[in-house]
Protein backbone atom coordinates (compact mmCIF):
# COMPACT_ATOMS: atom_id res chain seq x y z
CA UNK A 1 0.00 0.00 0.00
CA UNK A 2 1.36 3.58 -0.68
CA UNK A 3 1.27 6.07 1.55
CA UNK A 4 1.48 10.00 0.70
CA UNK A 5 2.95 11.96 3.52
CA UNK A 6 3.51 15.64 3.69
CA UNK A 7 6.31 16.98 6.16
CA UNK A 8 7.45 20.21 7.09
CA UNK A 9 11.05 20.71 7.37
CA UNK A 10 13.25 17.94 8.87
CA UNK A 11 11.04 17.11 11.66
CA UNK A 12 13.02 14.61 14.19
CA UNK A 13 10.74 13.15 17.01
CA UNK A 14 13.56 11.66 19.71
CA UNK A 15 16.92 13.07 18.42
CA UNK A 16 19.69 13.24 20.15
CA UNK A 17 20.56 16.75 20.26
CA UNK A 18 24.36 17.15 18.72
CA UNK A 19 26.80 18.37 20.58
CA UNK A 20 27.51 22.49 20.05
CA UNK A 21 28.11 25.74 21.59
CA UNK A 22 26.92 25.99 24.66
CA UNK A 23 26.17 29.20 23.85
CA UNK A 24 24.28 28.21 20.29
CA UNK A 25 20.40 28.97 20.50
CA UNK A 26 18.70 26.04 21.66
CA UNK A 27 17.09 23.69 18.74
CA UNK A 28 13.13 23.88 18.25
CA UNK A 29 11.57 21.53 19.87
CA UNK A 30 9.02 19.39 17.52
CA UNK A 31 5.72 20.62 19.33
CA UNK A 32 7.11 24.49 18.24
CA UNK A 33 8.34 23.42 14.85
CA UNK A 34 4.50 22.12 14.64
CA UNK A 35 3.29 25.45 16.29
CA UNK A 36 5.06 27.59 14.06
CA UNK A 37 4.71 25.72 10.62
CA UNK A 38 2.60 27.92 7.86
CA UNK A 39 -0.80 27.40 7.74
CA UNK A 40 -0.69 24.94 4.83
CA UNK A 41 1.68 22.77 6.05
CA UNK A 42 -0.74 20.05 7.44
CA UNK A 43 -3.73 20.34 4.68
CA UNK A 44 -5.62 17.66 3.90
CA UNK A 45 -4.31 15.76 1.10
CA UNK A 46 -6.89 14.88 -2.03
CA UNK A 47 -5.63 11.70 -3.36
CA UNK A 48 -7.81 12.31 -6.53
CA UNK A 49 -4.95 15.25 -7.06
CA UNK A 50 -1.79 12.96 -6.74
CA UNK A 51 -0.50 10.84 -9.56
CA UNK A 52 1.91 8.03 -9.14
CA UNK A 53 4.44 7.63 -12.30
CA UNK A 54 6.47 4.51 -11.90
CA UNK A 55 9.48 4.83 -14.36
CA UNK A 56 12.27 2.33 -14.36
CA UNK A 57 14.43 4.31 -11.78
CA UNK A 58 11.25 4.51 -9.20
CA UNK A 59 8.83 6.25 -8.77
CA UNK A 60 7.58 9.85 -8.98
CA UNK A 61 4.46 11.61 -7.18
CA UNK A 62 3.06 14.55 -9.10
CA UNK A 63 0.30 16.51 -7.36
CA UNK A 64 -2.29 17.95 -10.33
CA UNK A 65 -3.15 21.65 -9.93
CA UNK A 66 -7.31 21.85 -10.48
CA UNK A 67 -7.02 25.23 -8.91
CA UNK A 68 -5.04 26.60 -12.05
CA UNK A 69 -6.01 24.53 -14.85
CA UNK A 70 -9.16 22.24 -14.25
CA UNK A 71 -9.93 21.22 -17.54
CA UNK A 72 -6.09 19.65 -17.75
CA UNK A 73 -6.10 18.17 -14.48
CA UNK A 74 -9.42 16.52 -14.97
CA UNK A 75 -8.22 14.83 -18.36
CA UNK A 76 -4.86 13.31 -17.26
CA UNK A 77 -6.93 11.87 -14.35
CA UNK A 78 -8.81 10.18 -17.19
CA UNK A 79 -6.08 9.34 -19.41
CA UNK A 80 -4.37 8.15 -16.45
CA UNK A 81 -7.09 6.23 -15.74
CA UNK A 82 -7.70 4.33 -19.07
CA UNK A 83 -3.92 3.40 -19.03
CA UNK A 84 -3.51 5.55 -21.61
CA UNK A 85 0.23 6.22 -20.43
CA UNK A 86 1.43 2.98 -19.37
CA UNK A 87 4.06 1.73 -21.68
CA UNK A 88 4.39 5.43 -23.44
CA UNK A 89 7.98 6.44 -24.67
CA UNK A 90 9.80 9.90 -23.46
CA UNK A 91 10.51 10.43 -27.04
CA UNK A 92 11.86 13.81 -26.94
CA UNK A 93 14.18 14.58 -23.62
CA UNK A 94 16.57 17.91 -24.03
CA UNK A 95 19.44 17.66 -20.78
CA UNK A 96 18.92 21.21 -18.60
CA UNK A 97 15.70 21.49 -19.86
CA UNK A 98 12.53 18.67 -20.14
CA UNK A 99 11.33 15.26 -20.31
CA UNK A 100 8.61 14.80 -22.87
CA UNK A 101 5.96 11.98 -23.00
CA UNK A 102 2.13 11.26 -23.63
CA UNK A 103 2.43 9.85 -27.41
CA UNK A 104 1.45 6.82 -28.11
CA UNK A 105 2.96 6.90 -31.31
CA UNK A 106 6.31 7.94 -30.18
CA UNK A 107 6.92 10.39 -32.39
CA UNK A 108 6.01 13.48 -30.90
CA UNK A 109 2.80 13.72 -33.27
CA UNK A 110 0.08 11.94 -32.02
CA UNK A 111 -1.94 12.08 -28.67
CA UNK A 112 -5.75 10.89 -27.37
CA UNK A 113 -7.69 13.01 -29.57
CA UNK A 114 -9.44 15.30 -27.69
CA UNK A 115 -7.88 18.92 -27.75
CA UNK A 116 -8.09 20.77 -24.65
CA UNK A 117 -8.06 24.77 -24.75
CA UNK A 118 -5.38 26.91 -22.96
CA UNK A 119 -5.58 27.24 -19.58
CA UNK A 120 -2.59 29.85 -19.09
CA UNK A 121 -1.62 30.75 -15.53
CA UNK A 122 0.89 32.80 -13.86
CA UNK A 123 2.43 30.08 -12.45
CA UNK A 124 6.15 29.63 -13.35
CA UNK A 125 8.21 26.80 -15.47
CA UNK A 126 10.58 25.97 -12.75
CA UNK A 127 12.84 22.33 -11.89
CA UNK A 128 9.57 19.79 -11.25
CA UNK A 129 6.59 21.62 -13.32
CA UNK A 130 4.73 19.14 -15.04
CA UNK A 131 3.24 21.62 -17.89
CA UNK A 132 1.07 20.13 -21.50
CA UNK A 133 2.59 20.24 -24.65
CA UNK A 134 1.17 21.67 -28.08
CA UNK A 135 1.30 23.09 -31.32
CA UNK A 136 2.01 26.69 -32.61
CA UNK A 137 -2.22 26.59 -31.77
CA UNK A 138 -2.69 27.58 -28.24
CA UNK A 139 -5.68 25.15 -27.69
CA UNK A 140 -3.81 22.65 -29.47
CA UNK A 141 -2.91 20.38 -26.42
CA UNK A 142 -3.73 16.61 -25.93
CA UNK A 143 -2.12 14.24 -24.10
CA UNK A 144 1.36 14.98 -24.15
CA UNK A 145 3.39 16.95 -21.54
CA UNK A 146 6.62 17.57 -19.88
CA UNK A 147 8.47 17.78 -17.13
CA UNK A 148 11.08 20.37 -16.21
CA UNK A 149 14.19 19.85 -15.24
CA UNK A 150 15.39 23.59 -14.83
CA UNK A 151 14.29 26.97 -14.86
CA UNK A 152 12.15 27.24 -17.96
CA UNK A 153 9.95 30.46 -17.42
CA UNK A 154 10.42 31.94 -20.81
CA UNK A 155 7.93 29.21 -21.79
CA UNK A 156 5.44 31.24 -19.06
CA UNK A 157 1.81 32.26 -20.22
CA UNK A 158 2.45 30.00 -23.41
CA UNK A 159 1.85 26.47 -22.07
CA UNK A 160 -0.73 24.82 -19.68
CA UNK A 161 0.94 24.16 -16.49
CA UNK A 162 -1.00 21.32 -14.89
CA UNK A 163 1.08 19.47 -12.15
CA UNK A 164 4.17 19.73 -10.20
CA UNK A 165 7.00 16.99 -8.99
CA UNK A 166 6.61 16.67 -4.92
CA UNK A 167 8.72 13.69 -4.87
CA UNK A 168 11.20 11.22 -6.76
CA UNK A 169 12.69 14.34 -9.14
CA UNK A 170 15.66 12.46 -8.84
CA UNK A 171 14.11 9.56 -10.67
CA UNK A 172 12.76 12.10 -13.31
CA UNK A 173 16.42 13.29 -13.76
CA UNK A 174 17.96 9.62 -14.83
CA UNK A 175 15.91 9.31 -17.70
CA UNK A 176 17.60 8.75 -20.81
CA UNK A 177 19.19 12.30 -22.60
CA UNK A 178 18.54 12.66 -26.20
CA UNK A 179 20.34 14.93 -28.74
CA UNK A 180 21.60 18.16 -27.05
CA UNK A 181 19.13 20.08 -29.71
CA UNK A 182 16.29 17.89 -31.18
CA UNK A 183 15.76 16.26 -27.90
CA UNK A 184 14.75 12.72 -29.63
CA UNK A 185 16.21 9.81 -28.02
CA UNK A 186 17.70 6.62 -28.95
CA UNK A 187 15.99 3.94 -27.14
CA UNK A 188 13.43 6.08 -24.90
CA UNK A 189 13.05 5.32 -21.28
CA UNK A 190 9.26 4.47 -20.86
CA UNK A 191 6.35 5.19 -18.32
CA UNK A 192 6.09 2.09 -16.60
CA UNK A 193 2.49 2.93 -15.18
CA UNK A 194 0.66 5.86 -14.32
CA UNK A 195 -2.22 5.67 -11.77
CA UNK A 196 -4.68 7.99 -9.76
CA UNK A 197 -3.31 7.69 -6.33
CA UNK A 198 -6.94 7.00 -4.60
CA UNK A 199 -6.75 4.19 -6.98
CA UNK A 200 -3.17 2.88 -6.16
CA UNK A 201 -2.97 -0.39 -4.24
């Protein structure tokens, strides 16, 4: 069974303090690290808005973002789903920049069809935005989309961002590099599965 967890900072329950400065400032204690943590550090987790992605180095959670583009979030929960991504090549991966997936034929042309129209936000392309890709047509988006691996914000305002990495961006990081400028990739890593995670087992 998987569990999703949420933590704030490096919480240690029972630590044995390290030995310092007498004069150091003493270490929180966990009930004020609790007592001082933001407000959203303990809200309640929707596991219709997590999405496990098992790739062949482990796997990654991505939490959807319904608040910023429903439409999107709604239809990879489908996809997802229908098994539509299991088995689905990263056919086009660029080093420094993304990870691209979501087409079944591999080629970086085909996708579920069903279009989906823009949902532009201000949130940024940063390291762990999972964001749709598309055509020179803004409401040209499908099924595929990538992941970042760096700062990407001059692709801000221009494509859907629908998701974000909360854990494993390590594993999202070994997948196979293609060429340094068309991004396509000799023997593609591959999603192993994708699932809802109220659906996981």
């Amino acid at each position: 069974m998987r569990i999703i967890t949420l933590s704030i900072a490096a919480l240690t329950i029972g630590a044995t303090p390290a030995l310092a400065d007498k004069d150091a400032p003493a270490e929180p204690t966990p009930q004020e690290i609790i007592d001082n943590a933001p407000p959203d550090a303990w809200r309640p987790v929707d596991l219709e808005n997590f999405i496990y992605m098992d790739l062949p180095a482990g796997t990654v959670m991505i939490e959807l973002r319904p608040d910023i583009a429903p439409a999107h979030a709604q239809r990879i929960r489908e996809l997802t789903r229908e098994g539509f991504y299991d088995g689905l090549r990263f056919h086009r991966v660029i080093e420094g920049f993304m990870a691209q997936t979501g087409d079944p034929t591999g080629t970086g042309t085909g996708g579920s069809g069903k279009k989906l129209d823009a949902e532009f936000s201000t949130e940024t392309h940063q390291r762990g935005i999972v964001s749709m890709a598309r055509s020179q047509d803004p409401n040209s988006a499908d099924s595929q989309f990538f992941i970042v691996f760096d700062d990407a914000s001059f692709l801000d305002q221009q494509y859907t961002v629908w998701g974000r990495v909360t854990d494993g961006m390590e594993f999202v990081d070994n997948i196979k590099k293609g060429h340094p400028r068309s991004g396509t990739v000799d023997g593609p890593d591959k999603i192993i599965k994708m699932q809802v995670a109220a659906d996981a087992e």
